[in-house]
Protein backbone atom coordinates (compact mmCIF):
# COMPACT_ATOMS: atom_id res chain seq x y z
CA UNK A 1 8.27 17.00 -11.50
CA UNK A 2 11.66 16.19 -12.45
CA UNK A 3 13.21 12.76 -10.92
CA UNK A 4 16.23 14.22 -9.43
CA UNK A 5 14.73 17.28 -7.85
CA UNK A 6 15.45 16.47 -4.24
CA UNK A 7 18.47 14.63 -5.02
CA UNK A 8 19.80 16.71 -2.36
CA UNK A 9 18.11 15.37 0.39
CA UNK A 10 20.21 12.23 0.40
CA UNK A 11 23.26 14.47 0.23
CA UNK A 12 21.97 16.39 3.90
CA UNK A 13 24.03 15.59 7.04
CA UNK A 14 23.06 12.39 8.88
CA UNK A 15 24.40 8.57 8.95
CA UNK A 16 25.00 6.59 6.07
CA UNK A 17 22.03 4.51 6.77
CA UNK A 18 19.80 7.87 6.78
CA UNK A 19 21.06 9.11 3.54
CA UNK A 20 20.69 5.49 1.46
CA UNK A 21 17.27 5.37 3.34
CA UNK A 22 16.34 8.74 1.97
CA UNK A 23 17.78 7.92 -1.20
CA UNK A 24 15.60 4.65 -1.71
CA UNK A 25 12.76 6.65 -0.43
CA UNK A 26 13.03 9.34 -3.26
CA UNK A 27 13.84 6.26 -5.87
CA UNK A 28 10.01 5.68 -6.03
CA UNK A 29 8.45 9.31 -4.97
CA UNK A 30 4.93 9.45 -6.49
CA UNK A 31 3.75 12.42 -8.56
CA UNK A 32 1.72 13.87 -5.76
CA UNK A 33 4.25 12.95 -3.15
CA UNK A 34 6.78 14.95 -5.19
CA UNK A 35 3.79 17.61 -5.34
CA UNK A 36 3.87 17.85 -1.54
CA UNK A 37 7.44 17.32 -0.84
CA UNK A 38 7.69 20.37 -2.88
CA UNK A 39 5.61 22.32 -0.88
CA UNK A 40 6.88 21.13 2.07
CA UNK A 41 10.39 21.57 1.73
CA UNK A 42 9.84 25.55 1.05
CA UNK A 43 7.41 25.72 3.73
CA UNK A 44 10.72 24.22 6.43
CA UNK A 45 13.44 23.50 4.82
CA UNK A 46 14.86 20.06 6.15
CA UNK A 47 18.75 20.93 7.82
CA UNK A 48 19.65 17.08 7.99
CA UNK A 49 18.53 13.85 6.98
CA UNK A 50 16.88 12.94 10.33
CA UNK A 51 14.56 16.30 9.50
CA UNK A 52 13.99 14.94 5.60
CA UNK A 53 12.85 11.60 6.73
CA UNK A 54 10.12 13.31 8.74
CA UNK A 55 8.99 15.30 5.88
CA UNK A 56 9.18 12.07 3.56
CA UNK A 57 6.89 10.29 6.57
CA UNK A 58 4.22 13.30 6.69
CA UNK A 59 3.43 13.42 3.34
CA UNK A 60 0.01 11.56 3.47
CA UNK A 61 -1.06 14.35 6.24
CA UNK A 62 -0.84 17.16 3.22
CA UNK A 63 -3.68 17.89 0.72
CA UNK A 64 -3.55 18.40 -3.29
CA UNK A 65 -5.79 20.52 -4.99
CA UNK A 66 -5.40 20.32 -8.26
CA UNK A 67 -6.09 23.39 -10.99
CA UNK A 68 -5.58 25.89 -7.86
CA UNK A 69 -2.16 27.48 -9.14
CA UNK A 70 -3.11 30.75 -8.11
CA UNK A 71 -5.50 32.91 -5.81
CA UNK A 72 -8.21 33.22 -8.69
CA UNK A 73 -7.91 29.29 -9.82
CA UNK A 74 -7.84 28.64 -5.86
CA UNK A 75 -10.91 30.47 -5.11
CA UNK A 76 -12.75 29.18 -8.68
CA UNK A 77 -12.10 25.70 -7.48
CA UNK A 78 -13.55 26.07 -3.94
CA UNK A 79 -16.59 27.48 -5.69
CA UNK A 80 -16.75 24.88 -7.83
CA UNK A 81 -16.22 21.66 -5.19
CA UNK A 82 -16.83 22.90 -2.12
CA UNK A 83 -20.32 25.27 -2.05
CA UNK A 84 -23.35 25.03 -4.33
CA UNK A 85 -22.49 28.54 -6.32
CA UNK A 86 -23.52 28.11 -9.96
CA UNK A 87 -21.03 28.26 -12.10
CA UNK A 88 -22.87 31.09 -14.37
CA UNK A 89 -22.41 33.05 -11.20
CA UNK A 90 -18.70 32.67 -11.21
CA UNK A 91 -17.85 35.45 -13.87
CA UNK A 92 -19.12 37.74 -11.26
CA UNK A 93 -17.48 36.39 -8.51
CA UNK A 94 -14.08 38.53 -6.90
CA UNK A 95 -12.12 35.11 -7.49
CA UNK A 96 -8.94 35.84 -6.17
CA UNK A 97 -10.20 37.66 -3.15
CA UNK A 98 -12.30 34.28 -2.30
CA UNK A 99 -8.56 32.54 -2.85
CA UNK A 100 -7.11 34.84 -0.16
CA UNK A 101 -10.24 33.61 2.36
CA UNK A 102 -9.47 30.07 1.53
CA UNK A 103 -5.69 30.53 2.19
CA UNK A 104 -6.32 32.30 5.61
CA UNK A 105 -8.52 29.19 6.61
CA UNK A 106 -6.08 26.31 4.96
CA UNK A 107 -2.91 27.78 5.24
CA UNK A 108 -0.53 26.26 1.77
CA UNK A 109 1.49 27.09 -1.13
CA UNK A 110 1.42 26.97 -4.71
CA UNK A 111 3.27 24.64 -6.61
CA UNK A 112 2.81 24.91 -10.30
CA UNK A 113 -0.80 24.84 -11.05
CA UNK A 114 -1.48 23.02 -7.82
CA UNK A 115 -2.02 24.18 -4.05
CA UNK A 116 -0.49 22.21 -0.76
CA UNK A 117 -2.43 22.50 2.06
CA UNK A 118 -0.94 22.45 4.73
CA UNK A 119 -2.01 19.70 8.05
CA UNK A 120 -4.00 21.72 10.39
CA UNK A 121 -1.59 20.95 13.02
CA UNK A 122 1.93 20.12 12.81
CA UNK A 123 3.05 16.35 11.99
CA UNK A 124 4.75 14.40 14.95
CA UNK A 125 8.16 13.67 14.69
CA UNK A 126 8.15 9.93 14.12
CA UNK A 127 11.94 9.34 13.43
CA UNK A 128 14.32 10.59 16.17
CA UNK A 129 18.52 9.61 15.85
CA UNK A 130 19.43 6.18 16.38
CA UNK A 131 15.99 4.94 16.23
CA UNK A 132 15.32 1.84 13.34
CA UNK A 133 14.58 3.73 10.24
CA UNK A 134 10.83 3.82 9.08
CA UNK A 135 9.45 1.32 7.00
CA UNK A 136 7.63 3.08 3.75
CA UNK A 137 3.83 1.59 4.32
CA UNK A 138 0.22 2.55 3.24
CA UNK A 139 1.15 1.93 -0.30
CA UNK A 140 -0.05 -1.43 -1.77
CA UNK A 141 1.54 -1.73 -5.49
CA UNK A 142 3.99 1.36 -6.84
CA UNK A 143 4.20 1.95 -10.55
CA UNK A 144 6.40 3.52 -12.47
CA UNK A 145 4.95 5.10 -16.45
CA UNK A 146 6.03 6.77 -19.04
CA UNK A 147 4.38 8.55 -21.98
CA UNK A 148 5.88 10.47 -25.50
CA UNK A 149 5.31 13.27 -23.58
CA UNK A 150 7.31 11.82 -20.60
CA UNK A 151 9.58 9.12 -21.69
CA UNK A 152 11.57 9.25 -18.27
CA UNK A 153 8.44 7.92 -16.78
CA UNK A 154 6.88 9.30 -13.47
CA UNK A 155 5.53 7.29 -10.34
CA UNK A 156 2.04 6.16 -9.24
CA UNK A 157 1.19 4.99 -5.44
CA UNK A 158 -1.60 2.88 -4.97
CA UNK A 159 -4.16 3.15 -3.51
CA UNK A 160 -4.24 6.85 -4.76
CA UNK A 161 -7.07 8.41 -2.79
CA UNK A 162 -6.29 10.73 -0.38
CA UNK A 163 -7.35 10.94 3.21
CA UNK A 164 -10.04 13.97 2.33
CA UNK A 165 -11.49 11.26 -0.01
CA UNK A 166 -11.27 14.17 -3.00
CA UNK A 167 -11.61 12.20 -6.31
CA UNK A 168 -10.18 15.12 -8.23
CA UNK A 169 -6.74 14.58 -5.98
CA UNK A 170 -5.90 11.06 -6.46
CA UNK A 171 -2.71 9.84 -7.25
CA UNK A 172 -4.21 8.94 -10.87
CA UNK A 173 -5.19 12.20 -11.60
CA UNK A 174 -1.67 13.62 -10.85
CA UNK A 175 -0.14 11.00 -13.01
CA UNK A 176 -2.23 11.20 -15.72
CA UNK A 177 -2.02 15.19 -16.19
CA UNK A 178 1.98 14.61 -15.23
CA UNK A 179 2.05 12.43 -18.09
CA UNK A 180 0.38 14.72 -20.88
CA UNK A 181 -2.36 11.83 -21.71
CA UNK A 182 -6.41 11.07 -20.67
CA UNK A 183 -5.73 7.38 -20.55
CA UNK A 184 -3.99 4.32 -19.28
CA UNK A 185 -3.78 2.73 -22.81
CA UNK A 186 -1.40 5.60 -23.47
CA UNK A 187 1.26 5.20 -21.17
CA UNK A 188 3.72 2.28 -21.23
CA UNK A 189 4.39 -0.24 -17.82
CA UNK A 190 7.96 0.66 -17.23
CA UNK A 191 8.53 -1.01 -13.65
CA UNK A 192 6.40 -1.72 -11.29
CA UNK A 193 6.38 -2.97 -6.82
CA UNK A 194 4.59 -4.55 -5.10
CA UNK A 195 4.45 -4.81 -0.69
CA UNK A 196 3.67 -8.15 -1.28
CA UNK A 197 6.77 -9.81 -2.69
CA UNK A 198 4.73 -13.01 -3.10
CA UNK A 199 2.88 -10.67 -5.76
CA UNK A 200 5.68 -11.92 -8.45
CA UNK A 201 6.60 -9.81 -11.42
CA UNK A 202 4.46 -7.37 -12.25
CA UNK A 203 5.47 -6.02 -15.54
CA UNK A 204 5.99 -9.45 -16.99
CA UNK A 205 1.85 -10.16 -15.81
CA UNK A 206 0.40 -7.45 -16.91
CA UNK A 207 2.70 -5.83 -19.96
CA UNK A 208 1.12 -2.61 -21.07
CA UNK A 209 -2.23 -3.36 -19.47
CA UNK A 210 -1.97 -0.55 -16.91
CA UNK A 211 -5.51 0.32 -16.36
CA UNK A 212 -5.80 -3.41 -14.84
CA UNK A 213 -2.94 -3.10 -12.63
CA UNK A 214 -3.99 0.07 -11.28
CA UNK A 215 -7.42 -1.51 -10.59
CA UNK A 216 -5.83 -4.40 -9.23
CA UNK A 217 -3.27 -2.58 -7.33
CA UNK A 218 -5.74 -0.65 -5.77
CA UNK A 219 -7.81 -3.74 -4.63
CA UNK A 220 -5.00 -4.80 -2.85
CA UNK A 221 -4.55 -1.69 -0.75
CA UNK A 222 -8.38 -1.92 0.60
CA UNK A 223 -7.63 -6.09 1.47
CA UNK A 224 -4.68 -4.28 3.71
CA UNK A 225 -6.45 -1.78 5.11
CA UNK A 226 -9.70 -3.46 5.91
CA UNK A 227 -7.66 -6.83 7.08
CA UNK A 228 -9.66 -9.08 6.81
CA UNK A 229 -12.78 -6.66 8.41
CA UNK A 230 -10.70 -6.30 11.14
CA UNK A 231 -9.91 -10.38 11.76
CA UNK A 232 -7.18 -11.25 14.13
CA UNK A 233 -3.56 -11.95 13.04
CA UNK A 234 -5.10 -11.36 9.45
CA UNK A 235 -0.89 -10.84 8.12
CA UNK A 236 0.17 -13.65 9.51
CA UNK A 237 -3.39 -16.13 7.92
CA UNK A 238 -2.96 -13.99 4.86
CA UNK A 239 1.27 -14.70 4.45
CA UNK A 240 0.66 -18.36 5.11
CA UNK A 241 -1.84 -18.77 3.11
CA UNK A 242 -0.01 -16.97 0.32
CA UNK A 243 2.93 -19.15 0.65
CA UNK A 244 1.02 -22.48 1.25
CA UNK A 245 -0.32 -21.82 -2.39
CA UNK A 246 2.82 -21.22 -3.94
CA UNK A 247 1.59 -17.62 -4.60
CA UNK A 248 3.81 -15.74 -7.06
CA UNK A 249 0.86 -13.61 -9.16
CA UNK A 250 -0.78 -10.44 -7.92
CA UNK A 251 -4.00 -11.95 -9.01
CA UNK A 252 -3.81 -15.03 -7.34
CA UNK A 253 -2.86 -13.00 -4.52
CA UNK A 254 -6.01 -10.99 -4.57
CA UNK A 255 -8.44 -14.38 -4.92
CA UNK A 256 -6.69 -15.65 -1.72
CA UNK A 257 -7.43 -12.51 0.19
CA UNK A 258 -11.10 -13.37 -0.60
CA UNK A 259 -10.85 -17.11 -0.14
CA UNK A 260 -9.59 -16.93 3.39
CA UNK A 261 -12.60 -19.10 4.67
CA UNK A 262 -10.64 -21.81 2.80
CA UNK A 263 -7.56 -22.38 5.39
CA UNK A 264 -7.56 -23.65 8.55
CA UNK A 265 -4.94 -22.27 10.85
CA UNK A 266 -3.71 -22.88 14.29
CA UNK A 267 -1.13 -20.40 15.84
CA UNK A 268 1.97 -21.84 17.47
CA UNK A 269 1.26 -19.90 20.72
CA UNK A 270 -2.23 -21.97 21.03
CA UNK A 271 -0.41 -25.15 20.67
CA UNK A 272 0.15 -25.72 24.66
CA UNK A 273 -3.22 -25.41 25.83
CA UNK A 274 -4.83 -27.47 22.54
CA UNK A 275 -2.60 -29.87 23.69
CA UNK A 276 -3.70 -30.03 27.27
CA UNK A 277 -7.22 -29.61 26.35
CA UNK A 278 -6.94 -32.34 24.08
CA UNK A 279 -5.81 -34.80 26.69
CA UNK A 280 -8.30 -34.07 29.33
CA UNK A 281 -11.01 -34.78 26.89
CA UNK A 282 -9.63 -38.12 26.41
CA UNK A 283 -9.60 -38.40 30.11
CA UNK A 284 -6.12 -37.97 31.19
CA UNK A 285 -6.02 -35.79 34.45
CA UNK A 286 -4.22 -32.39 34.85
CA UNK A 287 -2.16 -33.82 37.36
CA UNK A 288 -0.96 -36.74 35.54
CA UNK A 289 -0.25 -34.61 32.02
CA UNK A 290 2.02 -31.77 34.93
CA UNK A 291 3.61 -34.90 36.33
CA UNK A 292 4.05 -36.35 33.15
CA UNK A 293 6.41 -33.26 31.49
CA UNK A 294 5.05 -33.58 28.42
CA UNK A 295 5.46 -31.32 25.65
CA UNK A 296 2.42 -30.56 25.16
CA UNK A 297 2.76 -28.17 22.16
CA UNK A 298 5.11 -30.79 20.47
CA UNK A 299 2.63 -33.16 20.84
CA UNK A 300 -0.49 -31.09 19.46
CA UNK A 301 1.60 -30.15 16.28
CA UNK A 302 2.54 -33.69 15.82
CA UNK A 303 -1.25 -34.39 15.56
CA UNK A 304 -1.47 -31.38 13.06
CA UNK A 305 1.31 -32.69 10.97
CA UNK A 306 -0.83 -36.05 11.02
CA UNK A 307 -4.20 -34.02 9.91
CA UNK A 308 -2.67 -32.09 7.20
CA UNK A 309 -1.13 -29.09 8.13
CA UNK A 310 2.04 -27.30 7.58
CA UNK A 311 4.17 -25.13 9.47
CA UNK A 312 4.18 -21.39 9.05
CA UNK A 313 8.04 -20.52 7.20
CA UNK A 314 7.82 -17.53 9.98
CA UNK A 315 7.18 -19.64 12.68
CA UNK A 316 3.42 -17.78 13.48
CA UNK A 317 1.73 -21.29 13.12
CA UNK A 318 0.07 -24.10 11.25
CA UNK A 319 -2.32 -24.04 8.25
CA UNK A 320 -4.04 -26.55 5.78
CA UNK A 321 -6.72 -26.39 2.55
CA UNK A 322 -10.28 -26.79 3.94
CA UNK A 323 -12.87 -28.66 2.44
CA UNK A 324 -14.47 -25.16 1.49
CA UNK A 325 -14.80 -24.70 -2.40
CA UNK A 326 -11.97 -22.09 -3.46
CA UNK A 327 -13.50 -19.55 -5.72
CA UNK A 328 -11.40 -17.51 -8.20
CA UNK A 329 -12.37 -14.09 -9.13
CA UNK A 330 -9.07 -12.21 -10.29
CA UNK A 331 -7.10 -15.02 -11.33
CA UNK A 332 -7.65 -18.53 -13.73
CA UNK A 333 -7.20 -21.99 -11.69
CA UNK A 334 -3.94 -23.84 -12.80
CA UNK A 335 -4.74 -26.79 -15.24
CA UNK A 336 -3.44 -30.15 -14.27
CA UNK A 337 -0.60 -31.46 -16.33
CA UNK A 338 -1.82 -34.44 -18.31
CA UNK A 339 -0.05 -37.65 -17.20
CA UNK A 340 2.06 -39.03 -20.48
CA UNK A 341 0.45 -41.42 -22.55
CA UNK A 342 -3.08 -39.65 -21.35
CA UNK A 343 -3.21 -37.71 -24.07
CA UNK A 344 -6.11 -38.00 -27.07
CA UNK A 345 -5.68 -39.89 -29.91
């Protein structure tokens, strides 16, 4: 997939802002979003950006199947994956007629030696003119390799499994036959992104060790998914906690994920009735504290400022350490500095 195939995109009619969006947007187009893009762009050709950023935003709802370049590698592979035909039956088997039957069902289109399938019902417009542009999300860490056989480099999105959970069509797979090679250890880190920005650099972390940032990338994108098994304002605990530790390492980011039990954490729209309930506990009336006027949210973070905490830089709230142990799985505890003089002699 060459890098400026859908250069034009950015060049259809639309606002400024549409066309730089697009053009960031293509800057870091996966393998298998380039894949589908292909597919898709035959299938309706966009007539403006507005139209293009739609097809960008409806990629995930497509399906890869790789090896199925034509109707007799399209029917072989649905033999293959998807019924319990032995494969010593397959000589005998009218291949590219079972291609057709699969094409009638899934409606796609070939695109090299892959097939597109298409959404069994049309995606929903989800960017209309004048609305705030999309952000790009479900991604978790985007990397960018090359190989001798691809110098230029090609893009990975993680986490690469696609919504039909086919292990054949993740975005490694695409990147790894895109790239001419069987192995991570073959390709070279060129750039890499992460959502996170508190994730740091990348490249300088992990150098050439791509099969660990893939794994670790891909870790990441099932913390943001499952947040937190579904805990509430798990961005907001998660950001604070990222920042209250300084965080500027993908794997450091990935222990705090896990270590979440270790923060305490008020939120700043709890502060008012803490504060109230606080009072009447020591006895004060609800009468008295209304008559009062005091700020009651003032005066319960004053008390949290007293026990510890810190504010939130986004303004969600207050966290401090707990007394739980912190427990580091992906990353290696800083070492405290040795005071001068402490030295051994």
């Amino acid at each position: 997939m060459k890098l400026n195939e859908f250069d034009y995109l950015a060049q259809l009619p639309g606002e400024e802002r549409e066309q730089d969006w697009i053009r960031k947007r293509l800057g870091t187009l996966s393998v298998r979003e380039g894949v589908i893009l292909a597919a898709a762009a035959q299938a309706d050709p966009p007539e403006n950006a507005v139209q293009a950023i739609d097809r960008l935003q409806s990629l995930d709802e497509y399906r890869v199947l790789l090896d199925a370049g034509s109707y007799e590698a399209l029917g072989r592979r649905y033999l293959l994956n998807d019924t319990r035909m032995p494969v010593d039956a397959l000589p005998f088997a009218d291949l590219g007629s079972v291609g057709r039957q699969y094409e009638d069902k899934h409606p796609g289109l070939f695109i090299g030696s892959y097939y597109v399938q298409y959404p069994d019902a049309l995606p929903e417009q989800v960017y209309r003119p004048g609305m705030a542009l999309p952000a790009d999300e479900g991604w978790s860490v985007k990397v960018k390799l090359a190989s001798p056989a691809v110098p230029e480099g090609v893009w990975l999105r993680l986490p690469g499994l696609d919504e039909y959970g086919d292990e054949s069509s993740t975005e490694e797979a695409l990147v790894l036959r895109e790239l001419r090679v069987r192995r991570w250890d073959e390709c070279a880190l060129v750039d890499a992104q992460c959502v996170l920005p508190e994730a740091g650099d990348l490249v300088a972390q992990y150098g050439n060790n791509v099969a660990d940032l893939i794994y670790d990338g891909v870790q990441l994108g099932f913390v943001l998914e499952q947040k937190g098994q579904g805990s509430p304002s798990f961005q907001e605990r998660y950001t604070a906690a990222l920042a209250l530790e300084g965080c500027h390492d993908l794997r450091l980011a990935l222990d705090v994920s896990q270590n979440l039990n270790c923060y305490d954490w008020m939120q700043r729209a709890d502060l008012e009735a803490s504060g109230m309930a606080l009072l009447m506990d020591k006895g004060v009336s609800e009468e008295l504290i209304r008559a009062s006027g005091i700020d009651l949210a003032g005066y319960k973070a004053h008390l949290l400022e007293q026990e510890g905490y810190t504010p939130t830089a986004d303004g969600w709230g207050y966290i401090r350490r707990s007394a739980n142990e912190f427990c580091y799985q992906y990353s290696t505890p800083a070492q405290p500095q040795e005071e001068p003089g402490m030295a051994m002699q």
